[in-house]
C-alpha atoms as a PDB file:
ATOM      1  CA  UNK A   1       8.627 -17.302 -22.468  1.00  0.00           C
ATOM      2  CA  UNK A   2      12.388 -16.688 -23.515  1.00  0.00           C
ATOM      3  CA  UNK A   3      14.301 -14.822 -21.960  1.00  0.00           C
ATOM      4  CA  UNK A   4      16.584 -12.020 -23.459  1.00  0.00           C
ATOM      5  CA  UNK A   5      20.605 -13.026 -23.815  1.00  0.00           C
ATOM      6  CA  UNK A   6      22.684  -9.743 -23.981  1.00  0.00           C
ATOM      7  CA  UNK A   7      26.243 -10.311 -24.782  1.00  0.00           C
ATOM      8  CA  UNK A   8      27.016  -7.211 -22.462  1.00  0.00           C
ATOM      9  CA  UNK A   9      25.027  -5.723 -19.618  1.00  0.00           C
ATOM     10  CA  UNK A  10      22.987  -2.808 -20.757  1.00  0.00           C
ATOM     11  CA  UNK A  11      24.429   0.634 -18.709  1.00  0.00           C
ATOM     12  CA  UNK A  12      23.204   0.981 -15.436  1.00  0.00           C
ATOM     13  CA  UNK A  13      20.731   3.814 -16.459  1.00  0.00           C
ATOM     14  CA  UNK A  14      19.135   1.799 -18.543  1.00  0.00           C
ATOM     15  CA  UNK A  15      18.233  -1.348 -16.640  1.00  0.00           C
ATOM     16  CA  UNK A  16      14.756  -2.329 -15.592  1.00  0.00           C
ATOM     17  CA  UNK A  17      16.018  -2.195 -12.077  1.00  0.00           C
ATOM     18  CA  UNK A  18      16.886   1.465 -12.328  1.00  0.00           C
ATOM     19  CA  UNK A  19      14.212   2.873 -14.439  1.00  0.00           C
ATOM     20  CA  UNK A  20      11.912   0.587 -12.172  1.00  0.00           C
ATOM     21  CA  UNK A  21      13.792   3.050  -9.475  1.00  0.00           C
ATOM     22  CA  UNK A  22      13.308   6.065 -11.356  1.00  0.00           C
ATOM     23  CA  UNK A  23       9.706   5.735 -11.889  1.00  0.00           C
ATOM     24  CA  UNK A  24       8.913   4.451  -7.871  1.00  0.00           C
ATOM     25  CA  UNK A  25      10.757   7.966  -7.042  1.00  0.00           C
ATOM     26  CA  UNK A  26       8.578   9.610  -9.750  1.00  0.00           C
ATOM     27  CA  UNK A  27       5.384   8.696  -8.762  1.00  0.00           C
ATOM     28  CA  UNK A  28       5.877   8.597  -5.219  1.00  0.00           C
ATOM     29  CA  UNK A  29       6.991  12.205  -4.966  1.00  0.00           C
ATOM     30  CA  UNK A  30       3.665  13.456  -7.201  1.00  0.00           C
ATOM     31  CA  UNK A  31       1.499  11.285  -5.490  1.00  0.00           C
ATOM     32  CA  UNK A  32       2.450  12.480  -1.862  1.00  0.00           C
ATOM     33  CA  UNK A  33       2.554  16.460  -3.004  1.00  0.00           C
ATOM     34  CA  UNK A  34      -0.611  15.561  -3.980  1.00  0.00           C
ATOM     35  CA  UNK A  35      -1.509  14.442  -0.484  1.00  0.00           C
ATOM     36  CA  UNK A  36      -0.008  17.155   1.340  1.00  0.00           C
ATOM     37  CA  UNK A  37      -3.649  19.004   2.052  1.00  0.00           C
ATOM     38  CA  UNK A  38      -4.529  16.031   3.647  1.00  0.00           C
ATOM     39  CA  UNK A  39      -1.306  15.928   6.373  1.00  0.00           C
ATOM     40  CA  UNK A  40      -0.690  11.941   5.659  1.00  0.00           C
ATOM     41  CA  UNK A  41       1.808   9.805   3.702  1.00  0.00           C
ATOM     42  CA  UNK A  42       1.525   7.722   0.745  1.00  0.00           C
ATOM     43  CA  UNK A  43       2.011   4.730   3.396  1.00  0.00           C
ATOM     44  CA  UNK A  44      -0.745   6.160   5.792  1.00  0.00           C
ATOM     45  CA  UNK A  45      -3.109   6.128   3.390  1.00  0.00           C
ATOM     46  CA  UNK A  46      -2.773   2.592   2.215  1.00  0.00           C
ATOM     47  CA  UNK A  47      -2.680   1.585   5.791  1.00  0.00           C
ATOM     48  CA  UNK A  48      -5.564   3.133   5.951  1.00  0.00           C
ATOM     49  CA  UNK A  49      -7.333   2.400   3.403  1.00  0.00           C
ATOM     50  CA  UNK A  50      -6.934  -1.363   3.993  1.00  0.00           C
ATOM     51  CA  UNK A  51      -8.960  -0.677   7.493  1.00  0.00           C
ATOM     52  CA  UNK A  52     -11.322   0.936   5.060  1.00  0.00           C
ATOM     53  CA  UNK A  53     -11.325  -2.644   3.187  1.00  0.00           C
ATOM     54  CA  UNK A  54     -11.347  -5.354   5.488  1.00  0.00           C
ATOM     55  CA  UNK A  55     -12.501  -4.311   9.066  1.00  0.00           C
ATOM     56  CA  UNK A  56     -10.558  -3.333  12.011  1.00  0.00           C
ATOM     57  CA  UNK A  57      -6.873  -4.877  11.515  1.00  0.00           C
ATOM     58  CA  UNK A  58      -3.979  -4.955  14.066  1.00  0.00           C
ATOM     59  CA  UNK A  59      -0.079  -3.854  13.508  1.00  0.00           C
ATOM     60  CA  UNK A  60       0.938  -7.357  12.896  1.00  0.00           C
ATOM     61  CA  UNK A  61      -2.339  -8.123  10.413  1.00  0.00           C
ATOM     62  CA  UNK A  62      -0.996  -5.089   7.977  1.00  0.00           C
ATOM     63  CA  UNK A  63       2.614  -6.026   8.331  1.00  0.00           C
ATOM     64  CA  UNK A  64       2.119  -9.555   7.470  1.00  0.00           C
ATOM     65  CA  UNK A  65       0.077  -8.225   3.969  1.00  0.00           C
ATOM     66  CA  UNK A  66       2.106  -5.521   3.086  1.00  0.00           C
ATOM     67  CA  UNK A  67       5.733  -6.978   3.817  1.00  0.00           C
ATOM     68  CA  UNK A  68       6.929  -4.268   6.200  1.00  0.00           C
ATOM     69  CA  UNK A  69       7.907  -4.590   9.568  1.00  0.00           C
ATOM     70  CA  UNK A  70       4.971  -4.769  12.513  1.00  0.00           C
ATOM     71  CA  UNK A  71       7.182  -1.631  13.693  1.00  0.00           C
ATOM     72  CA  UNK A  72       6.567   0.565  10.702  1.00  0.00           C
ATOM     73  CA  UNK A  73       2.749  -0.225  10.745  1.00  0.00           C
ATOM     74  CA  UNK A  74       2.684   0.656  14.078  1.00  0.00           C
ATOM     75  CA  UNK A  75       4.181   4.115  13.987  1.00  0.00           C
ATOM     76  CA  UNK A  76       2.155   5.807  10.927  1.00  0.00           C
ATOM     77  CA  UNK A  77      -1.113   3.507  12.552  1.00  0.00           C
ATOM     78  CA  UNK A  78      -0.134   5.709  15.698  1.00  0.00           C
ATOM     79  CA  UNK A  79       0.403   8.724  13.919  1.00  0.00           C
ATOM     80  CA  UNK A  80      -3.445   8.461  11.927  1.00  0.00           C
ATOM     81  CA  UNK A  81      -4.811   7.863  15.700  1.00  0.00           C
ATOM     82  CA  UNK A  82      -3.231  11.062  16.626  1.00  0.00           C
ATOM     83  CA  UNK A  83      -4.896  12.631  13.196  1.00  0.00           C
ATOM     84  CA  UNK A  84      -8.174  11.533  14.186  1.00  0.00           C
ATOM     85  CA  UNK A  85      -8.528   8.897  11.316  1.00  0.00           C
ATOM     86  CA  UNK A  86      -8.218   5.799  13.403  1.00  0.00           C
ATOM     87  CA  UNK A  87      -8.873   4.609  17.001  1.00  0.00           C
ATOM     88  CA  UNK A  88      -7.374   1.597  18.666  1.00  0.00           C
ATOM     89  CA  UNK A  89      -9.053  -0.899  20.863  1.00  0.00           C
ATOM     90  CA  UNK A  90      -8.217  -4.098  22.602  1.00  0.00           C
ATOM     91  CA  UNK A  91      -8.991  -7.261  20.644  1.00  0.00           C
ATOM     92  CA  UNK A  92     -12.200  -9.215  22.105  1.00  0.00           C
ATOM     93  CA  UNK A  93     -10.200 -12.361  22.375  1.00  0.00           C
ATOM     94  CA  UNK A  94      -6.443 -11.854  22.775  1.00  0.00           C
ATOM     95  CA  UNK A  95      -6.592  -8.956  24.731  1.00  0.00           C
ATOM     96  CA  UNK A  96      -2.744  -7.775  24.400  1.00  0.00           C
ATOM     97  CA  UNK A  97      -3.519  -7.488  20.433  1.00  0.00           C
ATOM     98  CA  UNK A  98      -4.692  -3.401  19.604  1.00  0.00           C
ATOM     99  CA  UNK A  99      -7.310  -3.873  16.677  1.00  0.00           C
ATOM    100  CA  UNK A 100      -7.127  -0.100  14.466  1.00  0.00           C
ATOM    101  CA  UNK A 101     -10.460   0.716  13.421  1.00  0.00           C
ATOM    102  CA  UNK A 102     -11.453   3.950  10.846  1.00  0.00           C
ATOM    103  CA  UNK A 103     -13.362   6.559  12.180  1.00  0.00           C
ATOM    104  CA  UNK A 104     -15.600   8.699  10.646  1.00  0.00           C
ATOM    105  CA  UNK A 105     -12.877  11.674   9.957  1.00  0.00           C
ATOM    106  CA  UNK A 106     -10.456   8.758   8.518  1.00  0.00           C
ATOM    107  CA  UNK A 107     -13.476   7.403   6.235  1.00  0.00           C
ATOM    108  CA  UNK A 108     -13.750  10.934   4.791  1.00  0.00           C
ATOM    109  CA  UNK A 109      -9.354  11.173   4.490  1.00  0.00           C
ATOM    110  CA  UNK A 110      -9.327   8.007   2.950  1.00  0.00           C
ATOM    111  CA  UNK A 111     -12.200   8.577   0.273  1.00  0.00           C
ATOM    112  CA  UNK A 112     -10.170  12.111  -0.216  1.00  0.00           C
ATOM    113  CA  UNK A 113      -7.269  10.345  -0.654  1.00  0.00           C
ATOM    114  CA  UNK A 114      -8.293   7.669  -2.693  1.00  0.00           C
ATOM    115  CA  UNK A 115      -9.800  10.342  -5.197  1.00  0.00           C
ATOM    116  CA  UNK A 116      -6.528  12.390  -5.123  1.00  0.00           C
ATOM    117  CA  UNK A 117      -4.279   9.234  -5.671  1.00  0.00           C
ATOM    118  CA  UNK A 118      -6.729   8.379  -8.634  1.00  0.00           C
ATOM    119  CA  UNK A 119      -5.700  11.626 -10.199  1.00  0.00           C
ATOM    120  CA  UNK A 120      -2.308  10.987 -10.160  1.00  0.00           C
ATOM    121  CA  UNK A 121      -3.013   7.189 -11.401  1.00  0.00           C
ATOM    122  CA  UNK A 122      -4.934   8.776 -14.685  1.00  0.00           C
ATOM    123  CA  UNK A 123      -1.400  11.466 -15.268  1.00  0.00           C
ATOM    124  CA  UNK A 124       0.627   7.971 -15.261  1.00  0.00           C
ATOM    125  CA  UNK A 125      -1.485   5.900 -17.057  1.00  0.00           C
ATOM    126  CA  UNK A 126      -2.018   8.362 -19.899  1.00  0.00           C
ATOM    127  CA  UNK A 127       1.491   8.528 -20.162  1.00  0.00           C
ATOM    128  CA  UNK A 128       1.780   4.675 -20.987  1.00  0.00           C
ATOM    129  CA  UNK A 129       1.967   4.454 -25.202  1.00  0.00           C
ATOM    130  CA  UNK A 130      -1.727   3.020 -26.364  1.00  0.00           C
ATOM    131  CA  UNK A 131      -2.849   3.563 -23.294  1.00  0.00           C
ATOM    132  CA  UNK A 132      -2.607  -0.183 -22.403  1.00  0.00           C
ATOM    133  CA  UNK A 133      -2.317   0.380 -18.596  1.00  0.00           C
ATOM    134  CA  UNK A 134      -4.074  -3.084 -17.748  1.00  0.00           C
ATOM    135  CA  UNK A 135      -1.123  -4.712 -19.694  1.00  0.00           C
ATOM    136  CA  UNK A 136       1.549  -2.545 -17.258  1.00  0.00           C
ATOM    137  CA  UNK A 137       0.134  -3.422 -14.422  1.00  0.00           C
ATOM    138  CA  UNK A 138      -0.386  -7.012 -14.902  1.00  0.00           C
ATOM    139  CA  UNK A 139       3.402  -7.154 -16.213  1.00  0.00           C
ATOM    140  CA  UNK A 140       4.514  -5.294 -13.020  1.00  0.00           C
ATOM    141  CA  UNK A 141       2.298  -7.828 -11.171  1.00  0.00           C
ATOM    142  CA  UNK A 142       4.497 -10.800 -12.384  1.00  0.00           C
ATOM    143  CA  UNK A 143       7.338  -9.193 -11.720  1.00  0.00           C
ATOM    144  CA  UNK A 144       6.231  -8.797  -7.802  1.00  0.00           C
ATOM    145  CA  UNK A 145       5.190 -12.514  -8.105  1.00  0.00           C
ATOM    146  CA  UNK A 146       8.739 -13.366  -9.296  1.00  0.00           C
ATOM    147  CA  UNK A 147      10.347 -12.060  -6.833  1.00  0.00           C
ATOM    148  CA  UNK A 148       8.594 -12.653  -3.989  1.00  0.00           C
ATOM    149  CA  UNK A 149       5.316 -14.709  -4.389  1.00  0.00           C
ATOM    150  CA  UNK A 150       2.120 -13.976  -4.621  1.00  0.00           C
ATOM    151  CA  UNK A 151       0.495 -11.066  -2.055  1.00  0.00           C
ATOM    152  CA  UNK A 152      -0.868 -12.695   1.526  1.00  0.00           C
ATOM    153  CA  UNK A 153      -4.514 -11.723   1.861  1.00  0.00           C
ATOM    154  CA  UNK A 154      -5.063  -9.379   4.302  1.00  0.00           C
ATOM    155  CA  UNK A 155      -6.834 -11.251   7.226  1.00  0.00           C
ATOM    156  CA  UNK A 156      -6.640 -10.554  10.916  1.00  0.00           C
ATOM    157  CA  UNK A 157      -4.487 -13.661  12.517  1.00  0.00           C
ATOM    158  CA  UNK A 158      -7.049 -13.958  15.391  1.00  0.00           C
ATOM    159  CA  UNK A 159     -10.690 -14.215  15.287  1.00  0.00           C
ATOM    160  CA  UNK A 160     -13.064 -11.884  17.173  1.00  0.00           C
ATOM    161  CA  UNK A 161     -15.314 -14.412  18.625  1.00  0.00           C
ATOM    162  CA  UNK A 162     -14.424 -17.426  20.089  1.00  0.00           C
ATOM    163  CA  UNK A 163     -15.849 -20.745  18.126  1.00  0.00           C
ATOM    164  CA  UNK A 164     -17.012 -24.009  19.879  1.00  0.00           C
END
């Protein structure tokens, strides 16, 4: 696919990298008022909702998936255990690793929170001209892929049971 040859830079406002900035900041701030009823962040929820997904998960299990620091996880994974949406437990094999599983309250915050997020996926979609929001996404998914790769799976590092 060619690439585009400018002969100058376009102004700063109106870059890909800034209106990519613009529209993070956009939908981040909508999507988290929209989550305020439910006391968690944007960030809580996914972590959340990837416990929903795959099982119970530790810090460093999340971290490696996501791209953030183990440190991060760990804070807003503390911060849902103090909500009620997640308990911690040692992991059956390596026993200084704290697996994060979703209780019962976090199952019903997450499905909450995946219906409110929804909303505010339909306001930005319909915004999109034709409505061609698979075609976005996927474009905004090679852009991630250019930059840094293709997404880890999310996995836990150690198994549960011990194999011989």
């Amino acid at each position: 696919m060619p690439t585009e040859s400018r002969a100058e830079p376009r102004p700063w406002r109106e870059g890909l990298t800034h209106v990519l900035w613009r529209a993070h900041q956009a939908a981040q701030r909508r999507v988290q008022e929209s989550l305020t009823g439910l006391g968690v962040t944007l960030t809580q929820l996914a972590l959340a909702a990837n416990v929903q997904e795959h099982g119970p998960l530790s810090a460093a299990d999340l971290a490696r998936a996501l791209r953030v620091t183990p440190q991060t996880v760990t804070v807003a994974m503390n911060q849902l255990v103090e909500l009620g949406w997640l308990t911690r437990r040692p992991h059956p094999v390596h026993k200084r690793v704290q697996l994060f599983e979703l209780t019962p309250g976090g199952t019903r915050g997450v499905d909450e929170g995946r219906a409110l997020v929804a909303k505010a996926d339909a306001r930005m979609t319909g915004a999109l001209e034709g409505g061609d929001a698979e075609e976005f996404i996927g474009q905004l998914r090679r852009i991630v892929a250019e930059l840094e790769g293709d997404d880890p799976p999310v996995a836990p590092l150690w198994p549960e049971r011990v194999t011989g």
